[in-house]
C-alpha atoms as a PDB file:
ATOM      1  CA  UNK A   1      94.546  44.627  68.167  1.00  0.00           C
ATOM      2  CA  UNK A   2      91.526  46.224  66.820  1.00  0.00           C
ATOM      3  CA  UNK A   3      89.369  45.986  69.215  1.00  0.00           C
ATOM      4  CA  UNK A   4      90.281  48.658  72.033  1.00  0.00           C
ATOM      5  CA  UNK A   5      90.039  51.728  68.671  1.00  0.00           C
ATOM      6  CA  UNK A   6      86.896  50.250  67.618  1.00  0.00           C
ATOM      7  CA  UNK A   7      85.683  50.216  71.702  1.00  0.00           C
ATOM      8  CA  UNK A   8      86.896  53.765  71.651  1.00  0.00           C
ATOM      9  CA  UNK A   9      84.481  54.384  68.245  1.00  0.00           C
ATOM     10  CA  UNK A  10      81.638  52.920  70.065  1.00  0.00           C
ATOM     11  CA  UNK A  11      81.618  54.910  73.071  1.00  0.00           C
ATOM     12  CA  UNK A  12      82.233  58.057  71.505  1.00  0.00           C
ATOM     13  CA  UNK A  13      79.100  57.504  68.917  1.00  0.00           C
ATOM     14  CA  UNK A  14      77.246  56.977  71.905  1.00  0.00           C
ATOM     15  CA  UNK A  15      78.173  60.105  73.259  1.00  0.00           C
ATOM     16  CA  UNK A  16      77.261  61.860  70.369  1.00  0.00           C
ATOM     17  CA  UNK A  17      74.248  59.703  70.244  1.00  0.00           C
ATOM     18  CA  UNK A  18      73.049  61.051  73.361  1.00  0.00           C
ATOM     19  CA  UNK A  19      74.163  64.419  72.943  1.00  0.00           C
ATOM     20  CA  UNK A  20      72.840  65.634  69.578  1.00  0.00           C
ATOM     21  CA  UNK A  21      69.584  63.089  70.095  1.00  0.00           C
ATOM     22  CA  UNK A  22      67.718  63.333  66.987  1.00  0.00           C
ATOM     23  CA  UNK A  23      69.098  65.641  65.186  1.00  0.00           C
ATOM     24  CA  UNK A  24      72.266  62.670  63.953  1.00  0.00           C
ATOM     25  CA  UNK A  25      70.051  59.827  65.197  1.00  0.00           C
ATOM     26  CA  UNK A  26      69.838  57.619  62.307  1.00  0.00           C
ATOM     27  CA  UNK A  27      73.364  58.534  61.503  1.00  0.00           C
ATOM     28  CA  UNK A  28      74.799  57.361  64.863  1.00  0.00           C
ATOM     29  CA  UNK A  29      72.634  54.452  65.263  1.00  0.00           C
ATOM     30  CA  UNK A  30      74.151  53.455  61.502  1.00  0.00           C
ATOM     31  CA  UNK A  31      77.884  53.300  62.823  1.00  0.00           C
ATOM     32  CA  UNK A  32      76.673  52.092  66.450  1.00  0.00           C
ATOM     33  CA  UNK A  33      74.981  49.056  64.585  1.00  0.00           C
ATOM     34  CA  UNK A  34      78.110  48.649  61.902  1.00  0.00           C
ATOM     35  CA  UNK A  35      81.093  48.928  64.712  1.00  0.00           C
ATOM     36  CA  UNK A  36      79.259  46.451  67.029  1.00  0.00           C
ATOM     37  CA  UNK A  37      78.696  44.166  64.200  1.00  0.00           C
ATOM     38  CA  UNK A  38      82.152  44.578  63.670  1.00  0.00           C
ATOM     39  CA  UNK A  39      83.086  43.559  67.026  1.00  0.00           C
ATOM     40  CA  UNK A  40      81.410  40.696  67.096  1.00  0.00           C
ATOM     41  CA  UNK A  41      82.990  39.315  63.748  1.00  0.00           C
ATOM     42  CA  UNK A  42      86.499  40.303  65.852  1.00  0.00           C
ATOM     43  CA  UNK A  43      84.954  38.827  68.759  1.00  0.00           C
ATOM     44  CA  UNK A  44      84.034  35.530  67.224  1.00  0.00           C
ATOM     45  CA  UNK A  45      86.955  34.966  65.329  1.00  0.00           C
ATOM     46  CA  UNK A  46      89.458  35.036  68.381  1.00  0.00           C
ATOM     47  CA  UNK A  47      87.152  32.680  69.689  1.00  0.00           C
ATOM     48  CA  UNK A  48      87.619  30.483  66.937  1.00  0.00           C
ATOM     49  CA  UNK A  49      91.542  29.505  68.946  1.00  0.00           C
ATOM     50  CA  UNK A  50      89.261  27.531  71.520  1.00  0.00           C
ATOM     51  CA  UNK A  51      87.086  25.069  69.252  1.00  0.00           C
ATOM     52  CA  UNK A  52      91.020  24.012  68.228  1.00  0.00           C
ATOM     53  CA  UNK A  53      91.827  23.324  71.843  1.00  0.00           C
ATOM     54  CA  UNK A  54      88.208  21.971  72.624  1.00  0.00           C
ATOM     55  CA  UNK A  55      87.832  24.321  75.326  1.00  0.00           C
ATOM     56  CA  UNK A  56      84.420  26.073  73.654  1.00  0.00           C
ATOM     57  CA  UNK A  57      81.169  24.399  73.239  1.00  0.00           C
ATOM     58  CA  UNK A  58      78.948  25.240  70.424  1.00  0.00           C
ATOM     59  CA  UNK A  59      75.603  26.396  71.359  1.00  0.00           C
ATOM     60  CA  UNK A  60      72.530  27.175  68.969  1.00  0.00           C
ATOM     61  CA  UNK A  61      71.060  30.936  69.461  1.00  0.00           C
ATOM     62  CA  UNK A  62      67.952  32.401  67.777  1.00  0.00           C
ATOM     63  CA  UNK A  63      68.207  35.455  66.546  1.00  0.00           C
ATOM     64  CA  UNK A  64      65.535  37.419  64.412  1.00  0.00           C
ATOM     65  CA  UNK A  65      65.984  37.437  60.836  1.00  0.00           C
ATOM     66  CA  UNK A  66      63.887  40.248  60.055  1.00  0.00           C
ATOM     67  CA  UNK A  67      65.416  42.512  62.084  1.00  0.00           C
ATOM     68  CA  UNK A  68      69.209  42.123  60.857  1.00  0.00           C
ATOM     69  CA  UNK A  69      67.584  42.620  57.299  1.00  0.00           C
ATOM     70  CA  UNK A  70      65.857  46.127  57.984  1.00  0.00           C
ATOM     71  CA  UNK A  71      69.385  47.055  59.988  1.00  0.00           C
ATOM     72  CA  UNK A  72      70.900  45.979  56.801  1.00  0.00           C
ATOM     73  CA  UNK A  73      68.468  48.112  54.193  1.00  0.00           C
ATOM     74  CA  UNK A  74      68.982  51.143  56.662  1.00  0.00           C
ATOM     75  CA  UNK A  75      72.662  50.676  56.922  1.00  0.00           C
ATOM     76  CA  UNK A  76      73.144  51.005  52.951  1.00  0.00           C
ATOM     77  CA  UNK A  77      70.411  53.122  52.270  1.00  0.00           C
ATOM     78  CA  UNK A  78      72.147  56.045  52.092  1.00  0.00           C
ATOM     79  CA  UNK A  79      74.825  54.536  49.934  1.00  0.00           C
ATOM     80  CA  UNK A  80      72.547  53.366  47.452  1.00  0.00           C
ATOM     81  CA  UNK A  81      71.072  56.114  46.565  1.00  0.00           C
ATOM     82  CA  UNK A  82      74.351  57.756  46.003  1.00  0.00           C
ATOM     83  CA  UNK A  83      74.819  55.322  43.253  1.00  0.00           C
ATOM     84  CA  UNK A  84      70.783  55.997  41.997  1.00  0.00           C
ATOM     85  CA  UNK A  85      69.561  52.560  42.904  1.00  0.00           C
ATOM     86  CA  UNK A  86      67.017  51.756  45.581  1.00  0.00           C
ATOM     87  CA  UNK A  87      67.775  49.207  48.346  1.00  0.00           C
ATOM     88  CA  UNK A  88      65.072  47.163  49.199  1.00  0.00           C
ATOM     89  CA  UNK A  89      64.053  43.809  50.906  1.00  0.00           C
ATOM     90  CA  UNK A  90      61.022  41.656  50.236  1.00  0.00           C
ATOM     91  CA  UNK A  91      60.082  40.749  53.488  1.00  0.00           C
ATOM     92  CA  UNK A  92      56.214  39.515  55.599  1.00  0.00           C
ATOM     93  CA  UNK A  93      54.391  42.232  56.022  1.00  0.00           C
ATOM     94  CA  UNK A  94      53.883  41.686  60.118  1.00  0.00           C
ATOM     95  CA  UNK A  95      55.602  40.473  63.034  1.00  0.00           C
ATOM     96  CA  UNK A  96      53.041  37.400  63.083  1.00  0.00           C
ATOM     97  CA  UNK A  97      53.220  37.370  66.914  1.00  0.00           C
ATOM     98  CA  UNK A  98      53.708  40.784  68.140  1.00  0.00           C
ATOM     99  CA  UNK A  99      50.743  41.849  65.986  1.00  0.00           C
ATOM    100  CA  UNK A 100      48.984  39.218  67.730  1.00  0.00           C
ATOM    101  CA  UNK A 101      49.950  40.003  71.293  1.00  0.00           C
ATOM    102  CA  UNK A 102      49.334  43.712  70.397  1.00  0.00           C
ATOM    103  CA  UNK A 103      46.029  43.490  68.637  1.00  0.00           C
ATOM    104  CA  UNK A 104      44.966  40.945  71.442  1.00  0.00           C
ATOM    105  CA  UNK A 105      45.811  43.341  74.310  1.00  0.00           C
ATOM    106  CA  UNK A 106      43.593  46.070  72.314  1.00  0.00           C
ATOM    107  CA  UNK A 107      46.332  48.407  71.036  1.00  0.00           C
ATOM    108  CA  UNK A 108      47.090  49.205  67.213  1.00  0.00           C
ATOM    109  CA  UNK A 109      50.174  47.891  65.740  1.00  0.00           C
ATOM    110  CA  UNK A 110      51.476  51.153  63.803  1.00  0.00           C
ATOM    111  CA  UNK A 111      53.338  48.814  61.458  1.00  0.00           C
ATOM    112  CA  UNK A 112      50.597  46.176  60.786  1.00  0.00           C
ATOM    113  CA  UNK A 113      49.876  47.040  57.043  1.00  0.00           C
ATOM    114  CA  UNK A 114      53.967  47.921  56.244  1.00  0.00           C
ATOM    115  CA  UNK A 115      54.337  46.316  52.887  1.00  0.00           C
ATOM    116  CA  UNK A 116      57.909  46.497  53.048  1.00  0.00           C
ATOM    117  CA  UNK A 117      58.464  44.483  56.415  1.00  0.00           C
ATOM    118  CA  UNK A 118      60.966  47.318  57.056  1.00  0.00           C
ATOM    119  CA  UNK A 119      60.107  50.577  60.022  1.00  0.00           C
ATOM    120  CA  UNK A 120      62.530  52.925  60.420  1.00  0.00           C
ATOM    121  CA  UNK A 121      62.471  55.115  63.348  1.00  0.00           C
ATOM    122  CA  UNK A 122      61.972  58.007  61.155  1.00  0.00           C
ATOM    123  CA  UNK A 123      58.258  56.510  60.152  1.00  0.00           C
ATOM    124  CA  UNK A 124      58.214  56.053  63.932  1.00  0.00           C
ATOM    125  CA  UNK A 125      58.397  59.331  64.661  1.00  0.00           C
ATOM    126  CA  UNK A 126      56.295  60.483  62.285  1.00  0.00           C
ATOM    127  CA  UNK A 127      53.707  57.901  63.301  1.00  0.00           C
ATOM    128  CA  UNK A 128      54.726  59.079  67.284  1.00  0.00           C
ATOM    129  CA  UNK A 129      52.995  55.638  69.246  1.00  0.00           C
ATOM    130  CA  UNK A 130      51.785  55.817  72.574  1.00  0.00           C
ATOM    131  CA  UNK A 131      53.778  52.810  73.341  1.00  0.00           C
ATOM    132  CA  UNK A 132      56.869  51.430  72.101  1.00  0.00           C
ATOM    133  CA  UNK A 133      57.537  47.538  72.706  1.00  0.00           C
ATOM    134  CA  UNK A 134      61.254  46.055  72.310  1.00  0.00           C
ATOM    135  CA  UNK A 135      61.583  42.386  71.762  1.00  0.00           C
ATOM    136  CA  UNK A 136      64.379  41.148  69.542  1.00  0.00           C
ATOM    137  CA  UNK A 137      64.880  36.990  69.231  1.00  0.00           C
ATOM    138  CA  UNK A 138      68.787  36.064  70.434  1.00  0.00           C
ATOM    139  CA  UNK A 139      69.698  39.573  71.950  1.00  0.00           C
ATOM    140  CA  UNK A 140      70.760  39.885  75.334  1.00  0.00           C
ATOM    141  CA  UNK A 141      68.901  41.750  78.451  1.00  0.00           C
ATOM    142  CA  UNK A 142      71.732  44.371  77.864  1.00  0.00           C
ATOM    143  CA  UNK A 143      70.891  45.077  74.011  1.00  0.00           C
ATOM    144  CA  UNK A 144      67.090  45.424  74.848  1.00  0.00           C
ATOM    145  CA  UNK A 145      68.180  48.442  77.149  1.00  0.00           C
ATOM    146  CA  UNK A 146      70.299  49.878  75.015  1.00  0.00           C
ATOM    147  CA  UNK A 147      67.836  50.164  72.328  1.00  0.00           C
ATOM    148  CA  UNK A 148      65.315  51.359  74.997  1.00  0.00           C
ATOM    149  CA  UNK A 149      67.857  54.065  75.965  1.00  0.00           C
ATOM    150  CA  UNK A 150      68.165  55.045  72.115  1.00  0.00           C
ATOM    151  CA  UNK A 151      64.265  55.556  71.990  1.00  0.00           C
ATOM    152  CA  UNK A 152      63.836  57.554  75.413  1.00  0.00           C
ATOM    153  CA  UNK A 153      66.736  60.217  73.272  1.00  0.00           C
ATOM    154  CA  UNK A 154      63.752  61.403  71.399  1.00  0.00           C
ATOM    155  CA  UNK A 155      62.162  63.072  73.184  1.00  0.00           C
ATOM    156  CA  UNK A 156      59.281  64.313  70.813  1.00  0.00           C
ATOM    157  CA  UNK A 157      57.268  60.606  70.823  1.00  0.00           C
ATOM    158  CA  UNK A 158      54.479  60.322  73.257  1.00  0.00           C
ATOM    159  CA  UNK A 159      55.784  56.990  74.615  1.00  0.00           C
ATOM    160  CA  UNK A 160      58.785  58.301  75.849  1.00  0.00           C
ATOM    161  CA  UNK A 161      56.984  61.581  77.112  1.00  0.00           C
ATOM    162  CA  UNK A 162      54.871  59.104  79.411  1.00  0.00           C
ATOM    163  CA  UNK A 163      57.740  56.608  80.108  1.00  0.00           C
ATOM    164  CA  UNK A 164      55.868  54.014  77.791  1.00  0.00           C
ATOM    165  CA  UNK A 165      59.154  52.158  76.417  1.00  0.00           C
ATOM    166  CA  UNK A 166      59.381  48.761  77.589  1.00  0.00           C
ATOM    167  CA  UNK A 167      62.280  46.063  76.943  1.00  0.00           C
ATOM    168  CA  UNK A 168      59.533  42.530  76.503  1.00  0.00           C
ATOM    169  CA  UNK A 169      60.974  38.846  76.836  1.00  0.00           C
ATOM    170  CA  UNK A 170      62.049  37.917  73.186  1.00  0.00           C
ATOM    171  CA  UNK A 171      61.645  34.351  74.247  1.00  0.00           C
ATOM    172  CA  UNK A 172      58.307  34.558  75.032  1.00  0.00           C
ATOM    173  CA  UNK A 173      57.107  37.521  72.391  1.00  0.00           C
ATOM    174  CA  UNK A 174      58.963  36.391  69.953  1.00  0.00           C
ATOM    175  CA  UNK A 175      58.435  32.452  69.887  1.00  0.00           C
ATOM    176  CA  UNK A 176      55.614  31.667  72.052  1.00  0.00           C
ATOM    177  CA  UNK A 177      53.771  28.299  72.769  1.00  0.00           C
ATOM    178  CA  UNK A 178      50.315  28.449  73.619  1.00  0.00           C
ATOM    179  CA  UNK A 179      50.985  28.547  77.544  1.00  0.00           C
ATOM    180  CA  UNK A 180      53.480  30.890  76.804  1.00  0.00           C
ATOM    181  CA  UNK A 181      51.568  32.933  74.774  1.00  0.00           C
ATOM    182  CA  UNK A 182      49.291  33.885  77.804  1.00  0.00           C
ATOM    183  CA  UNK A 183      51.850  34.771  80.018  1.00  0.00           C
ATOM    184  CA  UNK A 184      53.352  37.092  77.124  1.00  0.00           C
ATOM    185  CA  UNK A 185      49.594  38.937  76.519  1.00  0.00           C
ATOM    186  CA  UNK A 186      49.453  39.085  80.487  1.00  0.00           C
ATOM    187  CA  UNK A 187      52.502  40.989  80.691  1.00  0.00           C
ATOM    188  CA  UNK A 188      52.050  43.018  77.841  1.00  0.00           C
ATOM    189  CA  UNK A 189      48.668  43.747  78.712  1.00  0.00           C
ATOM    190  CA  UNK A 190      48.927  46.255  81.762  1.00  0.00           C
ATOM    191  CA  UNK A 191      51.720  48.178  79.071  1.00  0.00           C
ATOM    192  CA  UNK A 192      48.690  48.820  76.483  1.00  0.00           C
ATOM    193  CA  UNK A 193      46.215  49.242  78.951  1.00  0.00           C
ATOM    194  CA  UNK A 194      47.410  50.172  82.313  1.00  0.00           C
ATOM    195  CA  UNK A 195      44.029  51.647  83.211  1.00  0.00           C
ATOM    196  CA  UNK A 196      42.214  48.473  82.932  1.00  0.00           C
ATOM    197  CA  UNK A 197      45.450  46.685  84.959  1.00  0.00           C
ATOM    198  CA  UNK A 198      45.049  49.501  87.470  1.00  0.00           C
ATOM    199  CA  UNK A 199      40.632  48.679  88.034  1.00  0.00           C
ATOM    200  CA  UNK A 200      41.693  44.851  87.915  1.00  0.00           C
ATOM    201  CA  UNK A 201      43.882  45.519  91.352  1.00  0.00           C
ATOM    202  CA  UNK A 202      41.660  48.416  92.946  1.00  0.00           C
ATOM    203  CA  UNK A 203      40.029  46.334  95.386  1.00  0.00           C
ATOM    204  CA  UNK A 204      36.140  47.074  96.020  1.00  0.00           C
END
C-alpha cells in the first residue's frame, strides 16, 4: 500500500512549504508536483479493477499541455545540469487566450514575449506582477487553490501584498467561444482594473 507513506510525504512538504516559504520554494513545489503525480499513477491504476467489472465509465478531460511540459522542464532541471546538459522544451511563445483576455482587459502579460513557452516562479518574482491569474485546463476547483495558496507564501510579490491572486474558470479562460469569451474578459476585467469596476457601480 503505497499510498498512505506517499500521503504522509505530501503533507509534510506542504508543511515545509509553508513554513520555510521561499527560501525551499521551488524545491518543495518539485516533490509536491512529483508525489502527486505519483499518486495519481497509483490512483489510476487501482482504478483500472473497475473497467474489468464495468463498474467505471470512461470520461474525456482536458488538461493543458503546456503546463505539464514546463512542470516537467522544472522538475529535471536541476538534474540535468548535474549531468552538463540543458533541458529544454520548444514550446508557443503565449498562452493565445490568456494574452488575449489580459491584453483586452488593459493589463501587460509579463510572459507575452517568453521565447521558451516556459515561466518559472523564480522569473515571476523577479518580474513581481501586480496581479497573478490561475487558470489551468482539466484541474479541479481544489488544485486552483492550492496553487493560489503556494503564491500568497511569497510574500515579497505585489499581488499577494494587495491580495491580487485569483483562481479564473479554466473552462472559460482557457477554451473560450465567442459568448464565452465575454463573460471570461467581464470577470477578469474588475481583477486588472478594479478602479474602473469600482466607477462602473458608483452610482451618480
Amino acid at each position: 500500500e503505497l499510498r498512505t507513506p506517499l500521503s504522509l510525504i505530501l503533507r509534510y512538504a506542504a508543511v515545509l512549504r509553508e513554513e520555510l516559504g521561499e527560501k525551499a520554494g521551488a524545491q518543495l513545489d518539485s516533490v509536491l508536483r512529483a508525489a502527486t503525480r505519483l499518486k495519481g499513477i497509483i490512483e489510476t491504476m487501482l482504478n483500472l479493477r473497475y473497467l474489468e467489472t464495468g463498474e467505471m465509465d470512461l470520461m474525456p478531460t482536458h488538461f493543458d499541455v503546456r503546463a505539464e511540459v514546463r512542470d516537467a522542464c522544472e522538475d529535471y532541471e536541476a538534474l540535468a545540469e548535474t549531468a552538463g546538459l540543458e533541458l529544454s522544451a520548444d514550446l508557443p511563445d503565449k498562452e493565445m487566450f490568456i494574452n488575449e483576455f489580459i491584453r483586452y482587459g488593459g493589463g501587460i502579460n509579463i510572459a507575452e514575449n517568453e521565447s521558451s513557452g516556459i515561466y518559472s516562479r523564480e522569473k515571476v518574482l523577479r518580474e513581481n506582477p501586480d496581479v497573478i491569474l490561475i487558470a489551468t485546463m482539466g484541474t479541479s476547483k481544489k488544485a486552483g487553490e492550492l496553487e493560489r495558496q503556494r503564491w500568497m507564501s511569497f510574500k515579497s510579490i505585489d499581488a499577494v501584498k494587495e491580495n491580487r491572486v485569483h483562481v479564473l474558470d479554466p473552462e472559460m479562460i482557457c477554451s473560450p467561444t465567442p459568448v464565452s469569451f465575454i463573460k471570461g474578459l467581464k470577470s477578469i476585467l474588475p481583477l486588472l482594473q478594479p478602479r474602473v469596476a469600482q466607477n462602473k457601480n458608483t452610482k451618480t
